[in-house]
C-alpha atoms as a PDB file:
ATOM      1  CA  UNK A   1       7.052 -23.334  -1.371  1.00  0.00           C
ATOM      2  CA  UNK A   2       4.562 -21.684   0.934  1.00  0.00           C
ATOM      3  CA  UNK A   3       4.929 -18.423   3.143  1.00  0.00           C
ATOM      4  CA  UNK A   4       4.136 -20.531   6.256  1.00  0.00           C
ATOM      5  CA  UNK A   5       6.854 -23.488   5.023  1.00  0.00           C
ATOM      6  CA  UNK A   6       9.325 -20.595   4.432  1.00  0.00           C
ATOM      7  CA  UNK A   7       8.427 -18.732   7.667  1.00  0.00           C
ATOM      8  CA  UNK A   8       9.042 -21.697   9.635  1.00  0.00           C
ATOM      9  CA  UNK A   9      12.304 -22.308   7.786  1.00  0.00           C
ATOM     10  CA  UNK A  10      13.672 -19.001   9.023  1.00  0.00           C
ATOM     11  CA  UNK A  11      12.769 -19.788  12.589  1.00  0.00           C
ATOM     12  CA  UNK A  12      13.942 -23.582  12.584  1.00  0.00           C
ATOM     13  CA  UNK A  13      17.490 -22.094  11.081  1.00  0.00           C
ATOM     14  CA  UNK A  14      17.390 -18.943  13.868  1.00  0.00           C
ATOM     15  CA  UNK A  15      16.849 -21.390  16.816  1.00  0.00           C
ATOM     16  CA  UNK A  16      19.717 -23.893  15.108  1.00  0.00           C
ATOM     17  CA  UNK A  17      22.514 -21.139  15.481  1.00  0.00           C
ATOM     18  CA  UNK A  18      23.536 -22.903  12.480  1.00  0.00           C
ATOM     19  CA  UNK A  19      25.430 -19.102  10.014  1.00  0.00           C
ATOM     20  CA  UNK A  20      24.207 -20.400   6.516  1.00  0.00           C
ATOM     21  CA  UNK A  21      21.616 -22.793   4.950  1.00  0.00           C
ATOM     22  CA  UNK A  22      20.953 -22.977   1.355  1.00  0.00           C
ATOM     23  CA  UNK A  23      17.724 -25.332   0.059  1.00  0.00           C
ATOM     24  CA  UNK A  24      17.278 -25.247  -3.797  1.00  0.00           C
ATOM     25  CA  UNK A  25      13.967 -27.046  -4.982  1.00  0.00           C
ATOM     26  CA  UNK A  26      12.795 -26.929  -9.080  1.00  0.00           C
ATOM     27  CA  UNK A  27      11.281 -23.561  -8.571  1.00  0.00           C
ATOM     28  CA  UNK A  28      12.962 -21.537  -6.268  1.00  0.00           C
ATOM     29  CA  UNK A  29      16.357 -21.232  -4.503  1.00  0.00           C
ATOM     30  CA  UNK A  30      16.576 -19.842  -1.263  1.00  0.00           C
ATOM     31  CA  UNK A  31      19.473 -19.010   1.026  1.00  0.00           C
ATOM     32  CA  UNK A  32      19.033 -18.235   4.981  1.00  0.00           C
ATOM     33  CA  UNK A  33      21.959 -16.342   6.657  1.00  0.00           C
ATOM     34  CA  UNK A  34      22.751 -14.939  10.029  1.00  0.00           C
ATOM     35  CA  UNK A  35      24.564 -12.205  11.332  1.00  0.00           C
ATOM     36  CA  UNK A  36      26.407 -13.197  14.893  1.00  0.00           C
ATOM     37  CA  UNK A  37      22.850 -14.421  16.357  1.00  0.00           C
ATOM     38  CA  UNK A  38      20.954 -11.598  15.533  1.00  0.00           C
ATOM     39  CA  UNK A  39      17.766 -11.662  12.887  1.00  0.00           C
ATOM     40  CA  UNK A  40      18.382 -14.274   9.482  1.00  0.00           C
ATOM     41  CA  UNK A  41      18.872 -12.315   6.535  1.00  0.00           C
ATOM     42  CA  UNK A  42      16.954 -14.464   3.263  1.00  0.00           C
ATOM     43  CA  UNK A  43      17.616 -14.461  -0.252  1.00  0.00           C
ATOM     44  CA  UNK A  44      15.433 -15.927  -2.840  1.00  0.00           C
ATOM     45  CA  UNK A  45      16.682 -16.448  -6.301  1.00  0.00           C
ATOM     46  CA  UNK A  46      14.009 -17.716  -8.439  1.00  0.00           C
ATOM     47  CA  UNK A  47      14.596 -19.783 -11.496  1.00  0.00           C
ATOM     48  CA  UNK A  48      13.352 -19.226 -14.411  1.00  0.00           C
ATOM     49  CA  UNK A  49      10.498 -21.921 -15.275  1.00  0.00           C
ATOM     50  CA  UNK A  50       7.640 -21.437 -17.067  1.00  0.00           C
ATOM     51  CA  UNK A  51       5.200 -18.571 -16.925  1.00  0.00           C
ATOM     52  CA  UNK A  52       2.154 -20.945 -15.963  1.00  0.00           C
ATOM     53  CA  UNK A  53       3.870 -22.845 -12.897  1.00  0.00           C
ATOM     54  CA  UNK A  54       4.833 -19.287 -11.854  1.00  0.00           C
ATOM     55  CA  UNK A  55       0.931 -18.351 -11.348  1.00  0.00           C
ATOM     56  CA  UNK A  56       0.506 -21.394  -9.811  1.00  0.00           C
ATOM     57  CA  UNK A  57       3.013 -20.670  -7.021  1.00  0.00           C
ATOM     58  CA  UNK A  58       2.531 -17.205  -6.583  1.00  0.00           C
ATOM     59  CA  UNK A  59      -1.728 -17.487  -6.334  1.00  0.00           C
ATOM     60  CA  UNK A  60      -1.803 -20.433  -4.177  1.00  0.00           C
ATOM     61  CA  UNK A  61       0.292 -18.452  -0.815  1.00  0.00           C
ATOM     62  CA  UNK A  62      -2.165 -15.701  -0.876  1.00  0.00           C
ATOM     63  CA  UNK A  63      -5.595 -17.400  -0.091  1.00  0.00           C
ATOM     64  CA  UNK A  64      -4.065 -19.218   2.869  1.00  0.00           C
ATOM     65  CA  UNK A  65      -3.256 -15.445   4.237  1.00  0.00           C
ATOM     66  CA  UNK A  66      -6.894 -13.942   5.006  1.00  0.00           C
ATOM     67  CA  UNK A  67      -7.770 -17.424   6.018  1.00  0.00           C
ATOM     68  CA  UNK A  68      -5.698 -16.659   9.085  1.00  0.00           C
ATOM     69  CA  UNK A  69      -6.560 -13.525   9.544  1.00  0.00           C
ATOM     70  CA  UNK A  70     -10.393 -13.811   9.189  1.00  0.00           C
ATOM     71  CA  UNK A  71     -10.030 -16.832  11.833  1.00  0.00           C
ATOM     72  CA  UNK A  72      -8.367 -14.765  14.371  1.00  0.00           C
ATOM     73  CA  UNK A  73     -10.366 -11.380  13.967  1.00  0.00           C
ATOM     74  CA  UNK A  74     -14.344 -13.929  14.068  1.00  0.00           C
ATOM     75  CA  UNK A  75     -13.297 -15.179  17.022  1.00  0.00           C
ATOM     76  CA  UNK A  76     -11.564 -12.708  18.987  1.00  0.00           C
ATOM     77  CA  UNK A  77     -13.846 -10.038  17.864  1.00  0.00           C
ATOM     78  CA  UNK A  78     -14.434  -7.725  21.295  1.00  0.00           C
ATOM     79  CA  UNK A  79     -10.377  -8.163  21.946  1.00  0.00           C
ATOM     80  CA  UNK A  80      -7.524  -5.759  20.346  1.00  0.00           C
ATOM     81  CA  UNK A  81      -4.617  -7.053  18.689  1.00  0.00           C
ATOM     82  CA  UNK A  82      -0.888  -5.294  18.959  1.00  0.00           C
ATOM     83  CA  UNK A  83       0.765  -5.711  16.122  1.00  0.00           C
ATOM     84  CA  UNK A  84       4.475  -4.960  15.544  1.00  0.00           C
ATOM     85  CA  UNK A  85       5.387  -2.306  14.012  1.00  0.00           C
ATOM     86  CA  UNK A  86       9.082  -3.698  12.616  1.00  0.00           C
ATOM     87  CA  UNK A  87      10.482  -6.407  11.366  1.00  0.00           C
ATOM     88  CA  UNK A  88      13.079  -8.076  13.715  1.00  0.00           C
ATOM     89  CA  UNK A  89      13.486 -10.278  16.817  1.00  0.00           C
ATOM     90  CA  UNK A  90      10.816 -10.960  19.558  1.00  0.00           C
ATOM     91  CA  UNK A  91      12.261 -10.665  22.981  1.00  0.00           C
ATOM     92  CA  UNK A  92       9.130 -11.086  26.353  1.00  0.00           C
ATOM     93  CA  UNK A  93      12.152 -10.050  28.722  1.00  0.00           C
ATOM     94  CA  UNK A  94      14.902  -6.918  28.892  1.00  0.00           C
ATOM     95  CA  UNK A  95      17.998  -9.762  29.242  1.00  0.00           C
ATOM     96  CA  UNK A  96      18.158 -13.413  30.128  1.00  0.00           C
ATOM     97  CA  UNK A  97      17.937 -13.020  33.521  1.00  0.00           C
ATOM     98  CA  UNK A  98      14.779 -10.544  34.103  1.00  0.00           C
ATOM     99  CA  UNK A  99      11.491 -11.588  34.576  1.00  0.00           C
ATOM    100  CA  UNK A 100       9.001 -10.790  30.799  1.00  0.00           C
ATOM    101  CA  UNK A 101       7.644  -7.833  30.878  1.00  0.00           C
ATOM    102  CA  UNK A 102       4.130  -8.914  30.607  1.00  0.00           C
ATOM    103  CA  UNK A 103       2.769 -12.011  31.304  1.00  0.00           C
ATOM    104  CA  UNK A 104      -1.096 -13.524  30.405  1.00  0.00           C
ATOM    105  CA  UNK A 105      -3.178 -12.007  32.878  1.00  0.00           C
ATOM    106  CA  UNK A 106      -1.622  -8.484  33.327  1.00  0.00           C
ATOM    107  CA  UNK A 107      -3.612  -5.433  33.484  1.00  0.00           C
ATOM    108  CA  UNK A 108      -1.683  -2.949  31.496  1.00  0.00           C
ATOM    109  CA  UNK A 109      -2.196   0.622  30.673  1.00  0.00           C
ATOM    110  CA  UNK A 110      -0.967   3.297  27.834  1.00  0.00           C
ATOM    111  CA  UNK A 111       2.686   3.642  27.442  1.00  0.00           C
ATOM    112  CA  UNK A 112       3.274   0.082  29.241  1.00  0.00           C
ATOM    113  CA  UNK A 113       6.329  -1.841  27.645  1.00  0.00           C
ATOM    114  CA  UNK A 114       5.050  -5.029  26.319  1.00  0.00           C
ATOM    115  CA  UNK A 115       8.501  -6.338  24.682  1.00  0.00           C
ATOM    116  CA  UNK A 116      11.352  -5.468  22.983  1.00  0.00           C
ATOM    117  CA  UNK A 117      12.119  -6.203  19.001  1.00  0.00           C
ATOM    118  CA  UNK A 118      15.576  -6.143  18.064  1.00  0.00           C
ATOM    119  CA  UNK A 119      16.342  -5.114  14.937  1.00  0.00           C
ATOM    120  CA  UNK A 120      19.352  -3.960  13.007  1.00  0.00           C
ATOM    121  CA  UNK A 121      21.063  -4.802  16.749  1.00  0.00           C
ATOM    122  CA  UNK A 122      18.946  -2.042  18.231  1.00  0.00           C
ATOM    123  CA  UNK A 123      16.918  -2.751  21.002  1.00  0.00           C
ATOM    124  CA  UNK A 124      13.562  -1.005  20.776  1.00  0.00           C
ATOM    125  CA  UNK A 125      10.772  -0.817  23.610  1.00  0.00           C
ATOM    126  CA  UNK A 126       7.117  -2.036  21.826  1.00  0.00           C
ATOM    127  CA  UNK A 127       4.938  -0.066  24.195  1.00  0.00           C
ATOM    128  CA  UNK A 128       1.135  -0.404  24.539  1.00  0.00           C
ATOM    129  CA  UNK A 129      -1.207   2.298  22.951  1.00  0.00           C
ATOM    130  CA  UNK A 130      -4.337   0.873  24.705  1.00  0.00           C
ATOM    131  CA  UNK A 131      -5.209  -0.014  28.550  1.00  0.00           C
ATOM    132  CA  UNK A 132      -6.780  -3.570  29.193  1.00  0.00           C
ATOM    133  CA  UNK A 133      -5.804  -7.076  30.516  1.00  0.00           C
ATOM    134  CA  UNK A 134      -3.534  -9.355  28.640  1.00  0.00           C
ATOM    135  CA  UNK A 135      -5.315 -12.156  27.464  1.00  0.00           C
ATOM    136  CA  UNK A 136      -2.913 -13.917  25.016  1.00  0.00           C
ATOM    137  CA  UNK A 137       0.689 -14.079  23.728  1.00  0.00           C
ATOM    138  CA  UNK A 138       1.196 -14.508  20.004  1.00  0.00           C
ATOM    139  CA  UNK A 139       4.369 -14.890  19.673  1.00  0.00           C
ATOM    140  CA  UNK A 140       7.361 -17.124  20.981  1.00  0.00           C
ATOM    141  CA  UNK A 141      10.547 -15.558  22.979  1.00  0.00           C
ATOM    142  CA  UNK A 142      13.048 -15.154  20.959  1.00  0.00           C
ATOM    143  CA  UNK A 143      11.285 -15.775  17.378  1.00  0.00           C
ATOM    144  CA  UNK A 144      11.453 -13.365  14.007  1.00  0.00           C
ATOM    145  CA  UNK A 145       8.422 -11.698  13.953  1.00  0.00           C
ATOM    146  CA  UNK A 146       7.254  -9.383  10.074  1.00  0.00           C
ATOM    147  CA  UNK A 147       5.739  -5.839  10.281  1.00  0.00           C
ATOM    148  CA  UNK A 148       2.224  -5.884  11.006  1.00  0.00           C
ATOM    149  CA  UNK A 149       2.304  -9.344  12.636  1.00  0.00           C
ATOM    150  CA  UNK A 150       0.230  -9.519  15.655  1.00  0.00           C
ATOM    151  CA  UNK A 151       2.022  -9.727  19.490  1.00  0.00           C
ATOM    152  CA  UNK A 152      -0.221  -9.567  21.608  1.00  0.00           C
ATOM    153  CA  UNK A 153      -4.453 -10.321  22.387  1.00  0.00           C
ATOM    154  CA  UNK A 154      -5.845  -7.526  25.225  1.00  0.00           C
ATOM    155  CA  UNK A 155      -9.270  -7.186  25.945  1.00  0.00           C
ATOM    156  CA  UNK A 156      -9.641  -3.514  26.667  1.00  0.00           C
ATOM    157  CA  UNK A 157     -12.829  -3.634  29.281  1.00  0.00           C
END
């Protein structure tokens, strides 16, 4: 199973509201749980197969990975990405009923809040580092976003 497939599991089962899911395939067993609506916790147990399979599965995720990120950085070259710096839930607003703190378009400046990640059940303010104009937003509201996974496109002139 791919890091896209599985990435897209965890945010198919986050959206559901659905507590548990288990999916066990030949090679791998995973098990996707959440805690009261807040971020799914997963749990791979892999089976023991043999070693060559194993290669297989674990070189054929990683070339798919600078793929992306080549992609993105050739042709967005002159814009900065934001990137977040936790693992956890991506929230655009400060509660249901506020307007998102940015929107495409925005001119922003240092120390701006762009969004809030909720991890853990904390609440923490992402706040920009650089000035510019928003020019994309990477991410869903509401979605599980990784460390290091880019927010936000700004085009600092």
């Amino acid at each position: 199973m791919k890091l896209k497939e599985i990435q897209n599991l965890i945010k198919f089962v986050a959206k559901s509201g659905a507590s548990e899911v288990k999916l066990e395939m030949e090679d791998v067993k995973i098990t996707i749980k959440t805690n009261d609506g807040s971020s799914p916790i997963v749990v791979q147990d892999p089976v023991v197969i043999p070693q060559q399979p194993v290669i297989q599965q674990i070189s054929q995720p990683e070339p798919d990975i600078p793929v992306v990120v080549s992609d993105n950085s050739v042709e967005d070259s002159n814009l900065i990405t934001i990137k977040s710096p936790i693992i956890g839930t991506f929230y655009r607003k400060p509660s249901p009923d506020k307007p998102s703190f940015v929107e495409v378009g925005d001119t922003i400046s240092e120390g701006t809040v762009l969004c809030v990640i909720e991890a853990m059940k904390l609440f923490n303010d992402i706040e920009s580092e650089v000035s510019g104009k928003i020019v994309k937003i990477l991410v869903d509201d509401t979605s599980p976003v990784e460390f290091d996974q880019p927010l936000f496109l700004v085009d600092p002139s």
